[in-house]
Structure formats: C-alpha cells, structure tokens
N, C-alpha and C. Protein backbone atom coordinates (compact mmCIF):
# COMPACT_ATOMS: atom_id res chain seq x y z
N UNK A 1 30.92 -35.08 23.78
CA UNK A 1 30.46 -33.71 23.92
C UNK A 1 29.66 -33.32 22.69
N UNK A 2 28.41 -32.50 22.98
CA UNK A 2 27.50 -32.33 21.54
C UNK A 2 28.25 -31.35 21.12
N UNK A 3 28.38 -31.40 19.82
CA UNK A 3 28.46 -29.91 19.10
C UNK A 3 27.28 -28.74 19.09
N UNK A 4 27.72 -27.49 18.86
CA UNK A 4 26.48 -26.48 19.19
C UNK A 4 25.66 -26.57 17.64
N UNK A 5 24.92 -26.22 16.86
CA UNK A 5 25.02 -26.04 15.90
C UNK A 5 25.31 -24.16 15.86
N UNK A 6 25.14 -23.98 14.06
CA UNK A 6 25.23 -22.79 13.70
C UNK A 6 24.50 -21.86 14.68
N UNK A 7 23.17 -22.06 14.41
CA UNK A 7 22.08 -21.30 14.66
C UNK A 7 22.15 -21.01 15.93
N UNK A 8 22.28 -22.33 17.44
CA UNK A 8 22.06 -22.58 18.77
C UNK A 8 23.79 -20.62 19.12
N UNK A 9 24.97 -20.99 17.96
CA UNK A 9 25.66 -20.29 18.72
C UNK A 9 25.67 -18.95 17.98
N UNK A 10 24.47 -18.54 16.92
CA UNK A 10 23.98 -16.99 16.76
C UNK A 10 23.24 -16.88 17.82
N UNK A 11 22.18 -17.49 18.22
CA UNK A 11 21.51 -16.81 19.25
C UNK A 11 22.17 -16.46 20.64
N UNK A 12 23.24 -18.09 21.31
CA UNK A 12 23.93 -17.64 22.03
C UNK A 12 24.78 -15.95 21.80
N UNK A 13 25.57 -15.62 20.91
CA UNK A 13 25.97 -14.65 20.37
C UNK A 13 25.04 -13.01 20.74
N UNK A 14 23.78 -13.59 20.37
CA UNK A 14 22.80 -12.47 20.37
C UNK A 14 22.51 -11.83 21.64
N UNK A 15 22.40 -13.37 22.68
CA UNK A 15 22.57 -13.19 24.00
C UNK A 15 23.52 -12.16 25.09
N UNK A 16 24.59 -12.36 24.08
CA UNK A 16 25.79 -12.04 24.87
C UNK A 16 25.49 -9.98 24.53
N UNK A 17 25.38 -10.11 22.94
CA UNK A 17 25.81 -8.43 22.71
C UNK A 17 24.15 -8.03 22.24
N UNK A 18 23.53 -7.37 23.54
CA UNK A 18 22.10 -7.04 22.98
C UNK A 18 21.60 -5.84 21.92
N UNK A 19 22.77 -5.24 21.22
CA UNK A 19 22.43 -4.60 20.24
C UNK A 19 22.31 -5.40 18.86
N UNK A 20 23.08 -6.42 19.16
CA UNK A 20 22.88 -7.31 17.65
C UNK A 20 21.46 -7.68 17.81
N UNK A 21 20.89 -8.08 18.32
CA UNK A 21 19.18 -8.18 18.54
C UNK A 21 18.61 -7.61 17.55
N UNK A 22 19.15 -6.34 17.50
CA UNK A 22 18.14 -5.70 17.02
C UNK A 22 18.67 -5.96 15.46
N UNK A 23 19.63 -5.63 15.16
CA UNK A 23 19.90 -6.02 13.52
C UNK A 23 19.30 -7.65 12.88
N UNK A 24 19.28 -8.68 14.22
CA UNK A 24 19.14 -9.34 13.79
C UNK A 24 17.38 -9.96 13.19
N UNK A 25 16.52 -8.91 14.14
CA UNK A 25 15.81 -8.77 14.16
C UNK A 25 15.07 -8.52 13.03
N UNK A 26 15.56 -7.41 12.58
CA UNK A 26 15.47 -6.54 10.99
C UNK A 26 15.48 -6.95 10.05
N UNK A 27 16.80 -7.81 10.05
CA UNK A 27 17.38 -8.77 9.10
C UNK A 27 16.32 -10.10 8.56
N UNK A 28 15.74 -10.41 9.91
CA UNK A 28 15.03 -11.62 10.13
C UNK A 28 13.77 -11.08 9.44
N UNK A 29 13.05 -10.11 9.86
CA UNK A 29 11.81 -9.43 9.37
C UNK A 29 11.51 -9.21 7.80
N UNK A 30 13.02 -8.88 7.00
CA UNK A 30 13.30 -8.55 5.63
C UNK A 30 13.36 -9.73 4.69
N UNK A 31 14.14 -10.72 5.44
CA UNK A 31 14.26 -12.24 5.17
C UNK A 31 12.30 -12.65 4.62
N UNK A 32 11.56 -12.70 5.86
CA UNK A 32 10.87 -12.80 6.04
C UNK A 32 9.69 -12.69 4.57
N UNK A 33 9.29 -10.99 4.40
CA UNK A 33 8.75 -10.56 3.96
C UNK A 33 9.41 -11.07 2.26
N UNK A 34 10.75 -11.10 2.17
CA UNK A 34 11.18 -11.51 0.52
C UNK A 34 10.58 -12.89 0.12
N UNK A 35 10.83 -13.85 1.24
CA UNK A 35 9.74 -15.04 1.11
C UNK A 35 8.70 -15.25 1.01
N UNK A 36 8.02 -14.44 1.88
CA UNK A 36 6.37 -14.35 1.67
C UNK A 36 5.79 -13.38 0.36
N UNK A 37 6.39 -12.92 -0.81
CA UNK A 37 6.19 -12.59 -1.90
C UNK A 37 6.49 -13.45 -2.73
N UNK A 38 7.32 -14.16 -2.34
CA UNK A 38 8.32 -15.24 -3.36
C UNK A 38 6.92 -16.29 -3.33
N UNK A 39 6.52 -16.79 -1.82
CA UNK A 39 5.49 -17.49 -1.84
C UNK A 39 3.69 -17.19 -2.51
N UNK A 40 3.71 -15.74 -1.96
CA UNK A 40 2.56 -15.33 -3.04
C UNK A 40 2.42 -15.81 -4.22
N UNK A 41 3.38 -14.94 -4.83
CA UNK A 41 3.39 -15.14 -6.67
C UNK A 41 3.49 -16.78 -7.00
N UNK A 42 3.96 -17.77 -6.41
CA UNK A 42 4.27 -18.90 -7.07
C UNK A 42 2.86 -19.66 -6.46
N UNK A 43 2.25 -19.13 -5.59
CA UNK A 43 0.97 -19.99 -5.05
C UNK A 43 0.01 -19.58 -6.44
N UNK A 44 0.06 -18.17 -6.74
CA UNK A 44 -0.68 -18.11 -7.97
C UNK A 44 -0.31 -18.29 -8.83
N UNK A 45 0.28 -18.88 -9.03
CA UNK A 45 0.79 -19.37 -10.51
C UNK A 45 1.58 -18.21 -11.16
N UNK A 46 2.25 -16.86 -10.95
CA UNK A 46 2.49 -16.10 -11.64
C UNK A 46 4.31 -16.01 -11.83
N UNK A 47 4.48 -15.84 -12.98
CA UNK A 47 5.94 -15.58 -13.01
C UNK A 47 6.16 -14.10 -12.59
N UNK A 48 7.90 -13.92 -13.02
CA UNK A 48 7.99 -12.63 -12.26
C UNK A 48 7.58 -11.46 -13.24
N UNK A 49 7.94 -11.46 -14.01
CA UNK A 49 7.34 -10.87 -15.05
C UNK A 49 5.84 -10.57 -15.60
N UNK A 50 4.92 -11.20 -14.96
CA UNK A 50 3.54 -11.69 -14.92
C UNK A 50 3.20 -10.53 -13.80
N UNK A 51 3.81 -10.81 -12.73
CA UNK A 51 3.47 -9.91 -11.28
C UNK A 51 3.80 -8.34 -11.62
N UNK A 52 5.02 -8.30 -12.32
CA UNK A 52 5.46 -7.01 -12.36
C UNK A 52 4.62 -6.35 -13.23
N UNK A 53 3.98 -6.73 -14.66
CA UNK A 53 3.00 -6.18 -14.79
C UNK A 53 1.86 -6.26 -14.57
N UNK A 54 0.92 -6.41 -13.14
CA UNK A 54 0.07 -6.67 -12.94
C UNK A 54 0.15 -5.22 -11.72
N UNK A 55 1.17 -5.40 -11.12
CA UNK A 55 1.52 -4.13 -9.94
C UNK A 55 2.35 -2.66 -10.66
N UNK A 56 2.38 -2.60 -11.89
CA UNK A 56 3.14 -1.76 -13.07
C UNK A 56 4.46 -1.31 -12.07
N UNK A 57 5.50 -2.47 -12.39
CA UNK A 57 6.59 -2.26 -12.47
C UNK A 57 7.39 -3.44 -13.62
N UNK A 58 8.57 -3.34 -13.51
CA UNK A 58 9.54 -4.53 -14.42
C UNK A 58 9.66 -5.37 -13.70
N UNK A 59 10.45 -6.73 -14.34
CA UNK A 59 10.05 -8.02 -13.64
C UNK A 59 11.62 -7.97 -12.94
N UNK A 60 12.59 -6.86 -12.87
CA UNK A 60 13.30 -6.79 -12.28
C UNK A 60 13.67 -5.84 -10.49
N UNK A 61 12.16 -5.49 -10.77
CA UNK A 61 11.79 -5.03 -9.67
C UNK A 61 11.35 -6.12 -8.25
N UNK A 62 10.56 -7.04 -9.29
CA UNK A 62 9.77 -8.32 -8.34
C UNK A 62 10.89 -8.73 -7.88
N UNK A 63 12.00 -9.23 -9.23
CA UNK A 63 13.33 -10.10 -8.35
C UNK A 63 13.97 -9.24 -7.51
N UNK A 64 14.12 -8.35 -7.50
CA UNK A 64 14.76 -7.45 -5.97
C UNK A 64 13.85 -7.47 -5.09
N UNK A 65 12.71 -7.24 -4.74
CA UNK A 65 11.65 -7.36 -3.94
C UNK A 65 12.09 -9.03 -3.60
N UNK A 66 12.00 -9.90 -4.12
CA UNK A 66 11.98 -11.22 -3.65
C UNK A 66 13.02 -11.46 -3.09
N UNK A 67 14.21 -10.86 -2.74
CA UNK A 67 15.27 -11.04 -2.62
C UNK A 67 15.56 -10.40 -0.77
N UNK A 68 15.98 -11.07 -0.27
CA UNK A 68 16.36 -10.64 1.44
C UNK A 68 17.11 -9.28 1.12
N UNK A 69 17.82 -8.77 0.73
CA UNK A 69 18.25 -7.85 1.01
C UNK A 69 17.80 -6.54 0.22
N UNK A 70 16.25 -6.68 -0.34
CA UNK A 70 15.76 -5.42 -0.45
C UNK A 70 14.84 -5.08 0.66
N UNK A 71 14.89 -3.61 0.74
CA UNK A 71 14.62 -2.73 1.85
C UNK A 71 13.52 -1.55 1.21
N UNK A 72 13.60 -1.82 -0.25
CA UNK A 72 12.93 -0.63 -0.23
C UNK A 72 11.36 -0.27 -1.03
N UNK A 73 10.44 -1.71 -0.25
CA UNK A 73 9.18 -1.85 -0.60
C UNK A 73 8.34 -1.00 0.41
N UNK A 74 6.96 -0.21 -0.30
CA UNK A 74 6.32 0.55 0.60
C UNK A 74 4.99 -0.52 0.49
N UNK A 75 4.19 -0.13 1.85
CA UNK A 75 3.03 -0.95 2.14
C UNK A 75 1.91 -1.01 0.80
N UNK A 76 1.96 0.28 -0.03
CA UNK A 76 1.01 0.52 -1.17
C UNK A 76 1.91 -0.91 -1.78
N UNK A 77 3.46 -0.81 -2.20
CA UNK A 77 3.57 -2.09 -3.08
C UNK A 77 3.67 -3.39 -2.68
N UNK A 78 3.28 -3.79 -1.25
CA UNK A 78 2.66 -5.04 -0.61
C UNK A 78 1.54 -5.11 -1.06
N UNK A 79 0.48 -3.83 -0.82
CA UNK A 79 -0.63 -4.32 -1.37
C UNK A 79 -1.15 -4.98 -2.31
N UNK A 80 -0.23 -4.02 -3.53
CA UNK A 80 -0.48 -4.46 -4.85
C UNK A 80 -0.26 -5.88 -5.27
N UNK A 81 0.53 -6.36 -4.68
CA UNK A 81 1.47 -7.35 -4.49
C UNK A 81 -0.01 -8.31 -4.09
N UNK A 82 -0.25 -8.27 -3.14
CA UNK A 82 -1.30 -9.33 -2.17
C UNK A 82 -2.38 -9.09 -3.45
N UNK A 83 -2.94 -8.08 -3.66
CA UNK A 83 -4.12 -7.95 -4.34
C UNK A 83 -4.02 -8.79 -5.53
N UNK A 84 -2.49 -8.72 -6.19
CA UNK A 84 -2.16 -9.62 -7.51
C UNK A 84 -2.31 -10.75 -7.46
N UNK A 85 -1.89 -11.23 -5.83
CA UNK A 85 -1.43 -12.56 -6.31
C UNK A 85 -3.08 -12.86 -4.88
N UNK A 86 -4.02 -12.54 -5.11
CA UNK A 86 -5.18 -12.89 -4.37
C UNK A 86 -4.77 -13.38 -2.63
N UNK A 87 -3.73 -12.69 -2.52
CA UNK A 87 -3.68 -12.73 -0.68
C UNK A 87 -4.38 -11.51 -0.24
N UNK A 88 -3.77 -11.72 1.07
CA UNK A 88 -3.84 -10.35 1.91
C UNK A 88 -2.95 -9.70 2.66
N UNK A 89 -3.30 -8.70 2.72
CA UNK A 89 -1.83 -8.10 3.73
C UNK A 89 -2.10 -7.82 4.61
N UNK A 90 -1.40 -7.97 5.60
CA UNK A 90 -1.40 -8.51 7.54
C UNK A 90 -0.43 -7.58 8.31
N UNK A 91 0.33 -6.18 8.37
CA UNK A 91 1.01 -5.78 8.66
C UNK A 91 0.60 -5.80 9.99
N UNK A 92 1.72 -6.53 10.90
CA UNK A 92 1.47 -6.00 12.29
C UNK A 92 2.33 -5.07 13.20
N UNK A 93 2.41 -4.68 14.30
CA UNK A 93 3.48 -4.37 15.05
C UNK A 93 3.56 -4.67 16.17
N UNK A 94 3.96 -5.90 16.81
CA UNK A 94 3.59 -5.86 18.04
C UNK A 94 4.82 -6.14 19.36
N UNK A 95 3.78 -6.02 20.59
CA UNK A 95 5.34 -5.48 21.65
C UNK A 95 6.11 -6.98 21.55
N UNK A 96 7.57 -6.01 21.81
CA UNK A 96 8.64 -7.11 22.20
C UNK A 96 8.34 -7.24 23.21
N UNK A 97 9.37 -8.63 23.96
CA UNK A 97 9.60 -9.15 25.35
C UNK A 97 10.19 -8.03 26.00
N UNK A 98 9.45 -7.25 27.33
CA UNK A 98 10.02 -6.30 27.56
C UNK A 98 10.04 -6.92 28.86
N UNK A 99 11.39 -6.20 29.79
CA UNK A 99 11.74 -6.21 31.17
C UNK A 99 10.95 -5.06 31.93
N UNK A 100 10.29 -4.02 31.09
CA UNK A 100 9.61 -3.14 32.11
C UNK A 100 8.53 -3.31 32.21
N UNK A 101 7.69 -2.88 33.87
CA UNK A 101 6.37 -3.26 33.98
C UNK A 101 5.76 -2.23 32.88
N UNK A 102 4.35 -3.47 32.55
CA UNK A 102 3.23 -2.35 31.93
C UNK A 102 2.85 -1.15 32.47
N UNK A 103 2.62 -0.57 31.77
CA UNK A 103 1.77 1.19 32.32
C UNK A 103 0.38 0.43 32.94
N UNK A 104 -0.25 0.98 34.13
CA UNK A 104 -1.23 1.27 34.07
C UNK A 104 -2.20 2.55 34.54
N UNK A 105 -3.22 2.54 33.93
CA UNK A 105 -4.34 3.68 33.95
C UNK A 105 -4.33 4.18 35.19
N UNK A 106 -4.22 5.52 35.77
CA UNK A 106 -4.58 5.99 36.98
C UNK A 106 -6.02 5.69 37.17
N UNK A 107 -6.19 5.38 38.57
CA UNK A 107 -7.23 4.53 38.90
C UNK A 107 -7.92 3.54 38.35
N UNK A 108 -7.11 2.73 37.76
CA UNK A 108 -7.66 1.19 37.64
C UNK A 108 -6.23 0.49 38.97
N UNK A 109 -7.49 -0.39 39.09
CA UNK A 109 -6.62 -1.49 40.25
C UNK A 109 -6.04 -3.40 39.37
C-alpha cells in the first residue's frame, strides 16, 4: 500500500473543509511573496542591510519582510523593493476556479 505523503493529505484535507482553502491560500500567497524578496535582494547581490538602506528602512525590517509570516508590506514597499534590487513588480489578481457560470452582456450571444 503507498503511503500518502504530507502535502497529497493537506490538500486532501483542504478538499474535505472548504474554508481552509482559503487560509491556505493566504498563507501560500505570503509564503510566496517573503521568497520572492528573499530572491530579489540575493540575485542583486545585496545584503539585508544594503536593501534596507536603499528603500530607508533598518535591516530588521527586510528580515521580517523576508520572512512568511509578515503581513504587513504595502505595494509602495514592493516597489521600492523591485526598484532596489532592479526587478519589477507584477501584482496580479486573478479569478479563482469558480462553479458559477460567467456573467454575460445583455445582448451578446
């Protein structure tokens, strides 16, 4: 008999109770974004301390920013962030997998 792994029985999990979705979602998104700063700054060569004054904050700001469980970066300090470390910033929003039909336009066919 295979074993499930970790991961195969969070999602099963996720399956089962569809409000965790959404935390997990969030979670996943935050994860996300702490990496892709972590990856910025080290593609440019910059330490943390290097970044933090380049975006005028402390270099104990960057390490919370780099870190999954900060929450409390605004798009101005992504920017700064991308602009420092010569990326770009890509914010998107786009639809989930939804069960309801699309809208459409009165009178289009």
């Amino acid at each position: 008999m295979a074993h499930k792994t970790l991961l195969a029985e969070l999602h099963e999990e996720i399956r089962r109770h569809p409000a965790r979705q959404v935390r997990y979602e969030r979670e996943l998104a935050t994860l996300k974004v702490a990496n892709q700063i972590l990856a910025a700054r080290l593609h440019a060569g910059l330490s943390q301390a290097a970044l933090a004054k380049l975006i005028g904050t402390q270099q104990s700001g960057v390490a919370r920013m780099e870190n999954a469980g900060c929450t409390s970066y605004t798009t101005v300090t992504l920017a700064k962030i991308a602009a420092a470390t010569g990326s770009r910033l890509d914010v998107r929003i786009v639809p989930a997998r939804s069960r309801r039909p699309a809208l459409t336009m009165a009178g289009s066919s």
